[in-house]
N, C-alpha and C. Protein backbone atom coordinates (compact mmCIF):
# COMPACT_ATOMS: atom_id res chain seq x y z
N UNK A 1 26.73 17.17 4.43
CA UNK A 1 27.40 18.46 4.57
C UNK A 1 28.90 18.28 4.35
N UNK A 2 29.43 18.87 3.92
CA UNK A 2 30.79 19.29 3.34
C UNK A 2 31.43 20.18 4.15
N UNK A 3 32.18 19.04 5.34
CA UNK A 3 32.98 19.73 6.12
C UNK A 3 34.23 19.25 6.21
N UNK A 4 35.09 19.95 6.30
CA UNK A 4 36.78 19.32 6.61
C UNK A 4 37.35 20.22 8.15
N UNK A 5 38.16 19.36 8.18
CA UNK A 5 38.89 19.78 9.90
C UNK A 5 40.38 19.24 9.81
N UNK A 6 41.08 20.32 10.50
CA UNK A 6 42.50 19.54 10.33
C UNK A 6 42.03 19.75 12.08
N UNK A 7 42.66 18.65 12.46
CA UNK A 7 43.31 18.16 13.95
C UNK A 7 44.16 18.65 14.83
N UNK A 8 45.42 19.28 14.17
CA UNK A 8 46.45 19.85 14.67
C UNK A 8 45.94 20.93 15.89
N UNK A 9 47.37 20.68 16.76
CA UNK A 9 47.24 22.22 17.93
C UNK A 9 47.14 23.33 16.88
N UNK A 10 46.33 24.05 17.84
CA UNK A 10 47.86 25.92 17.35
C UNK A 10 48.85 26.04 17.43
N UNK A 11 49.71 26.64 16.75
CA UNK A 11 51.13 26.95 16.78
C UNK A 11 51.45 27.98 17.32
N UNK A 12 50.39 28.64 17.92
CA UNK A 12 51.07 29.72 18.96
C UNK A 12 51.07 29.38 20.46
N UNK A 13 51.92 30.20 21.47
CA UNK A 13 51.68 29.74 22.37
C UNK A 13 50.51 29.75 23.21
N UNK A 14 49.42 30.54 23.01
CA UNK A 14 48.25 30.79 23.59
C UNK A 14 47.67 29.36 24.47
N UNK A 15 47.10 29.38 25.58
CA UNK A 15 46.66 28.50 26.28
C UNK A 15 45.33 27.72 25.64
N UNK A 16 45.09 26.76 25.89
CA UNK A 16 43.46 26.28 25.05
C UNK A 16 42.66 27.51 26.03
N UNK A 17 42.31 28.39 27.34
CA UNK A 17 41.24 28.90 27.70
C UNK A 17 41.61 30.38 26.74
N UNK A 18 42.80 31.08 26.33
CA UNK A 18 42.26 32.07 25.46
C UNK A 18 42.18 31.73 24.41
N UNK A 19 41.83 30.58 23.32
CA UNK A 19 41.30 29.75 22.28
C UNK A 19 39.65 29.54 22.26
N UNK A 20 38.99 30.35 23.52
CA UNK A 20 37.43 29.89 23.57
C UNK A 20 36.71 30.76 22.56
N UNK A 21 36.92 31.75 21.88
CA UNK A 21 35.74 32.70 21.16
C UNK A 21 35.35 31.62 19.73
N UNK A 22 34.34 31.02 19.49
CA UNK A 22 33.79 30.94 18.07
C UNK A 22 33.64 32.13 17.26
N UNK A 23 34.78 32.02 16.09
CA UNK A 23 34.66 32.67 15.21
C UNK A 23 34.02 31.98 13.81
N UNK A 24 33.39 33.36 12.24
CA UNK A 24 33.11 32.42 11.61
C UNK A 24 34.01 33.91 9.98
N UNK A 25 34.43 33.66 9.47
CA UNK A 25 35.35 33.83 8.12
C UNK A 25 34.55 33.45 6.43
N UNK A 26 33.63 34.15 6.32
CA UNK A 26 33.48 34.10 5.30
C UNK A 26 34.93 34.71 4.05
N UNK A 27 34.92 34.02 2.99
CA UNK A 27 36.15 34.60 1.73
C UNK A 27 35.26 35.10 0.82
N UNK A 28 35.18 36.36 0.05
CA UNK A 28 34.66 36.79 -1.01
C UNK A 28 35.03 36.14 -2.27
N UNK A 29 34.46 35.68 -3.17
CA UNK A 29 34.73 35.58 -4.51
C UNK A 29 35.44 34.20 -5.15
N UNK A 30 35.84 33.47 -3.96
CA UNK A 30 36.65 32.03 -4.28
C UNK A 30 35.86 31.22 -5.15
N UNK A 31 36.70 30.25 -6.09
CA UNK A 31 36.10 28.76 -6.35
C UNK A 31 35.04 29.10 -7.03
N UNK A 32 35.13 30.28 -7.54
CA UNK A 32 33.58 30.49 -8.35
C UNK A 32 34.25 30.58 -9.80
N UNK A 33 33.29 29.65 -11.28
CA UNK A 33 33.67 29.05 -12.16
C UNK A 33 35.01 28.97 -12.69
N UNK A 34 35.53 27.83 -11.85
CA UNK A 34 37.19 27.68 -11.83
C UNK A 34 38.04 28.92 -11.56
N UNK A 35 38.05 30.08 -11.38
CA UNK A 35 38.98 31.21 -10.85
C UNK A 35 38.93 31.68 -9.09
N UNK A 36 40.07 31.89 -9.45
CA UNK A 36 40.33 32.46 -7.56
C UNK A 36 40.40 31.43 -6.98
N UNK A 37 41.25 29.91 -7.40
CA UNK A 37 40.72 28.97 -6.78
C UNK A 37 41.91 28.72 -5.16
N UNK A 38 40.86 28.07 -4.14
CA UNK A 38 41.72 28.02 -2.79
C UNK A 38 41.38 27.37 -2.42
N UNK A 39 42.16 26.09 -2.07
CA UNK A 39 42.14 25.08 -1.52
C UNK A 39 41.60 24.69 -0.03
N UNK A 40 40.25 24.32 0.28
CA UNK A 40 40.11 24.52 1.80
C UNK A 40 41.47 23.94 2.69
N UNK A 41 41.74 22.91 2.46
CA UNK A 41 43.42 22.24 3.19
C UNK A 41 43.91 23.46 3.64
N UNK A 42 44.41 24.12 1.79
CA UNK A 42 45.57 25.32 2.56
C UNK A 42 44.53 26.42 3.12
N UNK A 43 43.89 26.59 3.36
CA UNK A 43 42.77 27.97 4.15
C UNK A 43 43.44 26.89 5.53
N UNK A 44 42.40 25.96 5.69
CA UNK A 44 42.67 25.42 7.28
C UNK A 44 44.50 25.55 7.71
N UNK A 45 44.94 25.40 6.46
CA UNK A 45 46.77 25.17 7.37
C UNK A 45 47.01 26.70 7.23
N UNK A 46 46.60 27.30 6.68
CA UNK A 46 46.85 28.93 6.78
C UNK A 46 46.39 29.77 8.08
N UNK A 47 44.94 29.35 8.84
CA UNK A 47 44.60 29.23 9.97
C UNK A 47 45.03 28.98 11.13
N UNK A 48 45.76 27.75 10.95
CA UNK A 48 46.21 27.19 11.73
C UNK A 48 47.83 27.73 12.06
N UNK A 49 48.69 28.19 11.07
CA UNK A 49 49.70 28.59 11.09
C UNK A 49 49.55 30.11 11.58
N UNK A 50 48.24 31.30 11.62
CA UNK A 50 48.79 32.10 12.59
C UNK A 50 47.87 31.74 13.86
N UNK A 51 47.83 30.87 14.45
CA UNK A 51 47.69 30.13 15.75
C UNK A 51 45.77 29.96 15.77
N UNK A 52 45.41 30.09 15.16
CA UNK A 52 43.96 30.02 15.46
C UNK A 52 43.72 28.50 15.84
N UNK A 53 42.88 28.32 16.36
CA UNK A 53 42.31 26.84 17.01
C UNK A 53 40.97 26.14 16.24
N UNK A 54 40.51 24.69 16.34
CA UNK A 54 39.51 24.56 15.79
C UNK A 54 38.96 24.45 14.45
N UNK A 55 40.02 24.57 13.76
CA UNK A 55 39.60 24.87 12.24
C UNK A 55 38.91 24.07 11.51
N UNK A 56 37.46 24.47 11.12
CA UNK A 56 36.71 23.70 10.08
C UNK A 56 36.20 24.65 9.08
N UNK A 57 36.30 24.17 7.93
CA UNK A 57 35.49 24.52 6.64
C UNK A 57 34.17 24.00 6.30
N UNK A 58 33.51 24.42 5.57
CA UNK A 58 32.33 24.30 4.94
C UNK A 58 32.27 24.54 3.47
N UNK A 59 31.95 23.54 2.93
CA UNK A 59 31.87 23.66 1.25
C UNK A 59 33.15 24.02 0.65
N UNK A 60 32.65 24.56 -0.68
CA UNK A 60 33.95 25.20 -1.04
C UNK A 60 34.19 26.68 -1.58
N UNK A 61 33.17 27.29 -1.09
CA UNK A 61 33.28 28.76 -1.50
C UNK A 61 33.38 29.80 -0.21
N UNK A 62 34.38 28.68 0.61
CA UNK A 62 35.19 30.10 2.00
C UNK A 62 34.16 30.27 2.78
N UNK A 63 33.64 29.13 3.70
CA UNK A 63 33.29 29.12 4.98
C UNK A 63 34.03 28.19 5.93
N UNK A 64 34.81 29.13 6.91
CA UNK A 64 35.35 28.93 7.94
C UNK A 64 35.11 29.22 9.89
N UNK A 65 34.94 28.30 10.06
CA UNK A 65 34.72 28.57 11.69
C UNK A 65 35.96 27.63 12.09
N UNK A 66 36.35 28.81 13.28
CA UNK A 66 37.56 28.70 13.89
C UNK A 66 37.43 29.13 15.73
N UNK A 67 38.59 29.63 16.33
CA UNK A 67 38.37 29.68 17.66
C UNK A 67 39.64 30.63 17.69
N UNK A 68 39.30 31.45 18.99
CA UNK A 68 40.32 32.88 18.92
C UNK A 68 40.42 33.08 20.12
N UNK A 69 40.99 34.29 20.25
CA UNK A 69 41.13 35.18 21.45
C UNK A 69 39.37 36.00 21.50
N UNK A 70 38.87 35.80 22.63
CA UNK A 70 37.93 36.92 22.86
C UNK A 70 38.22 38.15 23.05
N UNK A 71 39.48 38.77 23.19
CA UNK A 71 40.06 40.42 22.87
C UNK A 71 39.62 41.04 21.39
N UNK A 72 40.06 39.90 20.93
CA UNK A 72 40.24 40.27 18.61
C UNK A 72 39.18 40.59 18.69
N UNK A 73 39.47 41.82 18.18
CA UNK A 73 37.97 42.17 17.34
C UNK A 73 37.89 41.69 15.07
N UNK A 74 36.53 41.66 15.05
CA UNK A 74 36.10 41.32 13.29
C UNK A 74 37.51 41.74 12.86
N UNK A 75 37.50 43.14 13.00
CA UNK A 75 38.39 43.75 12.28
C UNK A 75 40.03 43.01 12.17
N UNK A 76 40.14 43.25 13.70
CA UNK A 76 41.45 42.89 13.66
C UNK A 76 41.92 41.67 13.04
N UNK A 77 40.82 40.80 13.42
CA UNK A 77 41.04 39.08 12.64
C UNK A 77 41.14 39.50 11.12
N UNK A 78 40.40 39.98 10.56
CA UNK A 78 40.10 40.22 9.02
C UNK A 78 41.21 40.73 8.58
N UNK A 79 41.97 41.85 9.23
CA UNK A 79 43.02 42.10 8.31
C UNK A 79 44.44 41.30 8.67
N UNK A 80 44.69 40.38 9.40
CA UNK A 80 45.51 39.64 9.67
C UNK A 80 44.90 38.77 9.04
N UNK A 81 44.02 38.16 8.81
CA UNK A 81 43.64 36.53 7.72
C UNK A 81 43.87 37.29 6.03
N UNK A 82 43.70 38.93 6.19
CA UNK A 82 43.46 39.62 4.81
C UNK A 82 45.20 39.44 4.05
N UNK A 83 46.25 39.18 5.05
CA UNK A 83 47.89 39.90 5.08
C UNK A 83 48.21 39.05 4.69
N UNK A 84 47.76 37.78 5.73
CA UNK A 84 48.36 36.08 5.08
C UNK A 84 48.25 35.59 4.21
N UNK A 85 46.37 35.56 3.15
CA UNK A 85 46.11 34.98 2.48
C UNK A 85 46.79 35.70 1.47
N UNK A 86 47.29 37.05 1.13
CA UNK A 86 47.73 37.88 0.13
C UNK A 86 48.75 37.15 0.17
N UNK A 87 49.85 37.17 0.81
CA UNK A 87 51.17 36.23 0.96
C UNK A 87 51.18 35.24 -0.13
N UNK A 88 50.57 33.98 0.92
CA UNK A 88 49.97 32.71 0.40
C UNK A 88 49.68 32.71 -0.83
N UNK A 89 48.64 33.18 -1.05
CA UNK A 89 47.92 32.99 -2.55
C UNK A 89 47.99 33.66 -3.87
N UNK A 90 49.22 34.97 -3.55
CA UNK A 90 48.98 35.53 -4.71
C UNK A 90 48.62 37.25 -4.82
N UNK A 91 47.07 36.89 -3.60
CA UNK A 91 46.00 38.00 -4.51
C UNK A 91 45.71 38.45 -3.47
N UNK A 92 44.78 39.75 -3.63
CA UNK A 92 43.84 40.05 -2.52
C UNK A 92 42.71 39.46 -2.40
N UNK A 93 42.37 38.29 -1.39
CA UNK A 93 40.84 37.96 -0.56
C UNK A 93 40.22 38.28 0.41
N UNK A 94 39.20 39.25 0.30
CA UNK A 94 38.65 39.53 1.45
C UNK A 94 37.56 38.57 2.10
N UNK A 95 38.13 38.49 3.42
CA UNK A 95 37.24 38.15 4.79
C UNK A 95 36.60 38.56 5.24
N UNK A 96 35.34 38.09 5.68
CA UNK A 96 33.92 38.75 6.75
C UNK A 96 34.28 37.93 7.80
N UNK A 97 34.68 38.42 9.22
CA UNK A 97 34.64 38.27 10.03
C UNK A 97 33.50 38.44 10.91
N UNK A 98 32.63 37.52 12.03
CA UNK A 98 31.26 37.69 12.69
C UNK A 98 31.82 36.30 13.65
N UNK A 99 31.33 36.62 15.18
CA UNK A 99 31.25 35.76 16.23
C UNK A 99 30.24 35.43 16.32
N UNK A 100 30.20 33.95 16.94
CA UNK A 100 29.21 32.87 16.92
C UNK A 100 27.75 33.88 17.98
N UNK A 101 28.25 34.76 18.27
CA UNK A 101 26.99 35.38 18.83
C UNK A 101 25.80 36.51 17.70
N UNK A 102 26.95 37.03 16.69
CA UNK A 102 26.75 38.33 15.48
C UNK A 102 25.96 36.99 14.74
N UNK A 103 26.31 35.95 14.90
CA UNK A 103 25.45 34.79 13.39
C UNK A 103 24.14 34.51 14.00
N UNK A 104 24.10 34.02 15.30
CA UNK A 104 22.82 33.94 16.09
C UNK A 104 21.89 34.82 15.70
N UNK A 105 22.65 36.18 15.69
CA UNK A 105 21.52 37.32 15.94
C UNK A 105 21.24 37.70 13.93
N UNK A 106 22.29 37.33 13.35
CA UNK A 106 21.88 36.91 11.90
C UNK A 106 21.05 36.54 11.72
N UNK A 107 20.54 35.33 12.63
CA UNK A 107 19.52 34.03 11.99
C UNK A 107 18.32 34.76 12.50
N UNK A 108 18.33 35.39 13.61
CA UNK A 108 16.96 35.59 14.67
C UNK A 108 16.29 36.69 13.82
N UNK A 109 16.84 37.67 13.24
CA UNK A 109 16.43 39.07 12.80
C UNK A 109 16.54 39.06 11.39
N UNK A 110 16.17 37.95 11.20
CA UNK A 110 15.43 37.49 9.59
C UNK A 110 14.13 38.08 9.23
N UNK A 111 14.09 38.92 8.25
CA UNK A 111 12.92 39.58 8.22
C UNK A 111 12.11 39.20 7.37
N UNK A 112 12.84 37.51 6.66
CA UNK A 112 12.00 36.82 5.57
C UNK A 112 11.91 35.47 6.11
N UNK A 113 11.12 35.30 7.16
CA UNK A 113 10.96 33.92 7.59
C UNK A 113 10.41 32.98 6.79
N UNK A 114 9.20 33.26 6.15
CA UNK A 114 8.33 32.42 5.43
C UNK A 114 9.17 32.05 4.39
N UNK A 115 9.81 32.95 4.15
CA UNK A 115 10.93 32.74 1.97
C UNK A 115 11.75 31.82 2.68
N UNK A 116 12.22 31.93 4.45
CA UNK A 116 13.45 31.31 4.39
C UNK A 116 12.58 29.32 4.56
N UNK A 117 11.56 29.61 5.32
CA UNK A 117 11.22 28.48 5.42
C UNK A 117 10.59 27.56 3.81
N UNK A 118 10.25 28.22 3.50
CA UNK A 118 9.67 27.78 1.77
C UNK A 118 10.79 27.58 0.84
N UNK A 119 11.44 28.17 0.52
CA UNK A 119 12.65 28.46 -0.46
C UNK A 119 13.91 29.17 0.19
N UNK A 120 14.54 28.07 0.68
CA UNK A 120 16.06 29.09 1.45
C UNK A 120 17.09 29.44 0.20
N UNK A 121 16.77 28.44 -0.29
CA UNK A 121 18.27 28.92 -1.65
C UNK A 121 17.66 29.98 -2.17
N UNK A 122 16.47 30.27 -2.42
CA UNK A 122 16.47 31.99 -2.63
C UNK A 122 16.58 33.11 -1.72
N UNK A 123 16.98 32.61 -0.59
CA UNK A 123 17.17 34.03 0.37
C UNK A 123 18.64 33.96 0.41
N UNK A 124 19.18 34.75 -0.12
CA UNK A 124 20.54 35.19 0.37
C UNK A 124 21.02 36.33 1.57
N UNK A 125 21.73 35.82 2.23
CA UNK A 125 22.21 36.58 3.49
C UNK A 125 23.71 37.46 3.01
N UNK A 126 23.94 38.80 3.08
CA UNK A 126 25.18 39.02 2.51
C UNK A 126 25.51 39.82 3.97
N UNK A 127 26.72 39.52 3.77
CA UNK A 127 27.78 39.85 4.80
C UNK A 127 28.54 41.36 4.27
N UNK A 128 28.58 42.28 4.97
CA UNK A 128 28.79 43.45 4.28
C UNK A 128 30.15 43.62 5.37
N UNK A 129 31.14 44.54 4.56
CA UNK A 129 32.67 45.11 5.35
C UNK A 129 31.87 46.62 6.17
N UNK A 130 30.90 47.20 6.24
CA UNK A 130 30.44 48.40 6.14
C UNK A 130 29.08 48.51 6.52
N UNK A 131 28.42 49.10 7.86
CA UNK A 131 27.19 48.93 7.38
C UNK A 131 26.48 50.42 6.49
N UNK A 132 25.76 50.07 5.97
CA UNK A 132 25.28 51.22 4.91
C UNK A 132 24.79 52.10 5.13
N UNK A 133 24.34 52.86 4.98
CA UNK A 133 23.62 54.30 5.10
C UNK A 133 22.32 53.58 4.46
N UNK A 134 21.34 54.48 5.14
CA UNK A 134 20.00 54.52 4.92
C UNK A 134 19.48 55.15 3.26
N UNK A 135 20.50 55.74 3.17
CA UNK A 135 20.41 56.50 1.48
C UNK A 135 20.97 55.48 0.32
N UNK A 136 22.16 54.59 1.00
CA UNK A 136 22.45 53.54 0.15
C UNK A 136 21.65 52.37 -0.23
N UNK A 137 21.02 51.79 0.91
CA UNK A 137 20.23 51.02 1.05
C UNK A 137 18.78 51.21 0.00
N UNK A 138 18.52 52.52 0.29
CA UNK A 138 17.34 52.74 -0.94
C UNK A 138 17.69 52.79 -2.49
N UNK A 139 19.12 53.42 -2.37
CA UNK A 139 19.75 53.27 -3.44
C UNK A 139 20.03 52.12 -4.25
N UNK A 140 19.91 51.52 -3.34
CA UNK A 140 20.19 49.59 -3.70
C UNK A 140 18.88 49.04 -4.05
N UNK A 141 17.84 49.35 -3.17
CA UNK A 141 16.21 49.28 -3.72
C UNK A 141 16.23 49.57 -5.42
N UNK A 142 16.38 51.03 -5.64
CA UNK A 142 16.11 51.85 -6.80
C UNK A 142 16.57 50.84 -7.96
N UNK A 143 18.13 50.49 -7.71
CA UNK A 143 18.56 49.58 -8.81
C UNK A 143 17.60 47.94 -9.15
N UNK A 144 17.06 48.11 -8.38
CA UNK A 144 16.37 46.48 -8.60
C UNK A 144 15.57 46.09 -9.97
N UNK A 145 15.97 45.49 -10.66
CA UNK A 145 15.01 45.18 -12.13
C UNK A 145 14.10 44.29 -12.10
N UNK A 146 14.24 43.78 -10.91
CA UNK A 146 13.14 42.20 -11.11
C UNK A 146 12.54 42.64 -10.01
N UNK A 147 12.13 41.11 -9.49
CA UNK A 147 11.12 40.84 -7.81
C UNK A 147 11.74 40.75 -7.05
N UNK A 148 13.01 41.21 -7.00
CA UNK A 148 14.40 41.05 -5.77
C UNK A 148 13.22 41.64 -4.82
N UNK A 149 13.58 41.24 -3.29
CA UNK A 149 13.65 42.34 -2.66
C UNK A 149 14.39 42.42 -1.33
N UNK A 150 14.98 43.46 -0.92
CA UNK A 150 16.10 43.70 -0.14
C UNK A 150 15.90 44.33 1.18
N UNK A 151 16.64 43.87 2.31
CA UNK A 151 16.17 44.75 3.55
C UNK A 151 17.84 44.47 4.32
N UNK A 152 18.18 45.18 4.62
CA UNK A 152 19.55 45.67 5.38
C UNK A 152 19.27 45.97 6.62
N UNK A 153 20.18 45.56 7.94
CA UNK A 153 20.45 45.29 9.43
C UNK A 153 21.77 45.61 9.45
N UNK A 154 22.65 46.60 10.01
CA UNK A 154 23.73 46.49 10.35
C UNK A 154 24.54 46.39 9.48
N UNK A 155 25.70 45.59 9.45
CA UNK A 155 26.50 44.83 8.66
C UNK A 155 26.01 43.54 7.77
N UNK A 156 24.65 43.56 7.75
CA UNK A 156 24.05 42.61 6.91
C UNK A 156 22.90 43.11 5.92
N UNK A 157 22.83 42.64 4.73
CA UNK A 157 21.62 41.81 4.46
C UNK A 157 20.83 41.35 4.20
N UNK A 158 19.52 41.21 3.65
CA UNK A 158 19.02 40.16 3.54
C UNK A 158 17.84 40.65 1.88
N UNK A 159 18.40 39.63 1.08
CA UNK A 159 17.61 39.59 -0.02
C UNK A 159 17.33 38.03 -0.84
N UNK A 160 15.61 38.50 -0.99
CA UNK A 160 14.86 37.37 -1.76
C UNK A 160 14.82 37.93 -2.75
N UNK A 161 15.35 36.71 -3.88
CA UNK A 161 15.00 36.11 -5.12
C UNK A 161 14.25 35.54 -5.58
N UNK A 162 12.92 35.69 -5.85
CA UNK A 162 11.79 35.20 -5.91
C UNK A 162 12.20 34.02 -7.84
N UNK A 163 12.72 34.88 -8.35
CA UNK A 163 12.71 34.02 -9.45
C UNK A 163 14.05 33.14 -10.01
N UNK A 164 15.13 33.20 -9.10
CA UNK A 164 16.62 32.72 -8.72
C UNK A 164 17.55 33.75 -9.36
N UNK A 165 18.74 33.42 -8.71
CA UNK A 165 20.02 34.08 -8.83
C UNK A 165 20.40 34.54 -9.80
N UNK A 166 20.62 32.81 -10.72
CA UNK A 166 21.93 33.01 -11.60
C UNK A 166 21.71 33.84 -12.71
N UNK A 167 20.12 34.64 -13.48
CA UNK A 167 20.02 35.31 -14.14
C UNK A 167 19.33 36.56 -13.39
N UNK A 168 19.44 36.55 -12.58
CA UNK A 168 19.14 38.29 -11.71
C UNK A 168 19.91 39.36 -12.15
N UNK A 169 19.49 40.25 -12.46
CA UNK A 169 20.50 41.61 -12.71
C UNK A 169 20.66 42.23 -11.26
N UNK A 170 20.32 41.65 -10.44
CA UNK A 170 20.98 41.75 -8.85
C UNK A 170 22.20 41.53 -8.37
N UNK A 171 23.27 41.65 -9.03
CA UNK A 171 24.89 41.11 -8.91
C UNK A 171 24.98 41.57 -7.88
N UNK A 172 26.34 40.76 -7.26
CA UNK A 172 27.38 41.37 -6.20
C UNK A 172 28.03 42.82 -6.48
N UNK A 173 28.23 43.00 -7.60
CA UNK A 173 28.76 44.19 -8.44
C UNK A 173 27.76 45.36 -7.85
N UNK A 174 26.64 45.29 -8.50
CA UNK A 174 25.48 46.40 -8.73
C UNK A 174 25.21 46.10 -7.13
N UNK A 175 25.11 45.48 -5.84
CA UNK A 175 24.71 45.41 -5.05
C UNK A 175 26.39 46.32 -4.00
N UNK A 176 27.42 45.69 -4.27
CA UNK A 176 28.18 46.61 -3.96
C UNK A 176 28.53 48.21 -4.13
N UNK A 177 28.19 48.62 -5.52
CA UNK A 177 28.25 50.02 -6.27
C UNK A 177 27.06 50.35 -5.57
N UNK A 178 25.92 50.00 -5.46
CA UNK A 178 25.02 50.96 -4.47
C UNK A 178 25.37 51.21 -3.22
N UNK A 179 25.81 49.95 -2.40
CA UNK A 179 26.10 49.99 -0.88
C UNK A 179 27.36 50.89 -0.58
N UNK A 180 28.49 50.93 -1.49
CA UNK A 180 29.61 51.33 -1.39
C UNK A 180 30.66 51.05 -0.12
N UNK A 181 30.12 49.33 -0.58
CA UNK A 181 30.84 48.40 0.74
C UNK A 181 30.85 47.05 0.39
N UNK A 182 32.28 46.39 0.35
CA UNK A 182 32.17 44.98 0.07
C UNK A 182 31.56 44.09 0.57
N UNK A 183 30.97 42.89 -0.11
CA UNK A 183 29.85 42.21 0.31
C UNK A 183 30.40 40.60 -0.09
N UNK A 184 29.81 40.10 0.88
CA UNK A 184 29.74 38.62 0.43
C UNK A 184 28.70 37.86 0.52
N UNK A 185 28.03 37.12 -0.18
CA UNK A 185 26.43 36.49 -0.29
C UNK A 185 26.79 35.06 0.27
N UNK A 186 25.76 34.73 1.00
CA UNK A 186 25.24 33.15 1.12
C UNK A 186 24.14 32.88 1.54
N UNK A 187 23.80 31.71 0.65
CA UNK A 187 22.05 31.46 0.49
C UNK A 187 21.67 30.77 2.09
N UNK A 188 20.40 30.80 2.23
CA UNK A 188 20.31 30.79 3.96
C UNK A 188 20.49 29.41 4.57
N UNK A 189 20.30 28.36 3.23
CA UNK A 189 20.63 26.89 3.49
C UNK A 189 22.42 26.81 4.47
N UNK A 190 23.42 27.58 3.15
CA UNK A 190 24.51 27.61 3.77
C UNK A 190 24.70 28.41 5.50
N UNK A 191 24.00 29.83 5.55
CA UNK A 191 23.91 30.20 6.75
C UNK A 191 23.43 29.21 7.66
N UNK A 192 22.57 28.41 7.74
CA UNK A 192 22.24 27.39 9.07
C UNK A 192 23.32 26.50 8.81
N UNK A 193 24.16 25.97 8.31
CA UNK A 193 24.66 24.86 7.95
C UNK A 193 26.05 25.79 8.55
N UNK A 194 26.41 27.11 8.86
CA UNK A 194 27.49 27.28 9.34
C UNK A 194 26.97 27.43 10.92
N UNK A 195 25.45 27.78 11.39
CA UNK A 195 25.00 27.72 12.10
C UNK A 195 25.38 26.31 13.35
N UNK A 196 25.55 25.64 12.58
CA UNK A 196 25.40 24.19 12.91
C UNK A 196 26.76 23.98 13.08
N UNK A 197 27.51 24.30 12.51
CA UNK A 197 29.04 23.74 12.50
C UNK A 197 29.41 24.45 13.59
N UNK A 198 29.30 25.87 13.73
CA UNK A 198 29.26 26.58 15.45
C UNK A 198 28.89 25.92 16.43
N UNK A 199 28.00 24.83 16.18
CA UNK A 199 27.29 24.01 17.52
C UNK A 199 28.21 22.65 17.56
N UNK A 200 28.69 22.45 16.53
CA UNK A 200 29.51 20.86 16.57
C UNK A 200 30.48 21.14 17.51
């Protein structure tokens, strides 16, 4: 597994007991075929510089678990990690913000157990800014050209690829334009594997 950690305190004054919430930071769109590229280092020292605690990455396409205030809400974290990284990097990157309790209940209310246990790299878990309407969601059905198939929870979710990704007419694009809410995908291998880094 492909994890990095910087060591350092926080730089704010916050005590280590309001530092206890597990948080987890998905980035939309990074490190994907050489563009948008972001360095996990500078993500973790970017973290770390507006005081967050704990900082580890996963891979290299913007998985982050960190440690917070239990006050912050998704939101509030997201558009303060949304302000910095614009700074920093250039551009606009959006963040999915979810506490180590919202990923639990991710994993539990899997409505494709068998796909996830047989073939996880074809189940993708997407992280939505929005949860959808019941009209979008079918709407998102309607567009399907292949054997996709899709089922939505909340702010999540969950679609098998029965015949893989990289030539699906199932994009992030066409999956966003139906939902009419930004999304970020990860295959369910990576979801346990951030699962896990929550437990380290």
């Amino acid at each position: 597994m492909d994890i990095e950690q910087n060591k350092n305190q926080p730089l704010d004054d916050e005590s280590d007991e309001d530092l206890m919430a597990a948080q987890i930071a998905l980035l939309r769109g990074i490190n994907v075929g050489g563009k948008s590229m972001v360095a996990m280092a500078e993500l973790r020292v970017m973290l770390e510089a507006l005081g967050f605690g704990g900082v580890r990455t996963l891979l290299q396409s913007g998985n982050v678990v960190f440690e917070t205030r239990a006050k912050a809400s998704d939101a509030a974290i997201e558009k303060k990690l949304e302000a910095e990284a614009a700074m920093r990097f250039g551009r606009p990157i959006d963040f999915f913000v979810r506490d180590a309790k919202a990923w639990a209940q991710v994993i539990a209310k899997n409505p494709f157990p068998a796909e996830a246990k047989r073939n996880p790299g074809h189940l993708v878990l997407l992280a939505l800014k929005d949860a959808p309407s019941a009209a979008a969601v079918k709407a998102l059905q309607a567009a399907i050209k292949g054997r996709e198939t899709v089922h939505a929870i909340g702010r999540h979710a969950y679609i098998v690829y029965p015949d893989g990704i990289g030539h699906s007419k199932l994009t992030n694009a066409v999956i966003e334009k139906a939902l009419a809410t930004r999304a970020t995908g990860r295959n369910w291998n990576t979801v346990l594997k951030i699962a896990e880094l929550l437990g380290s």
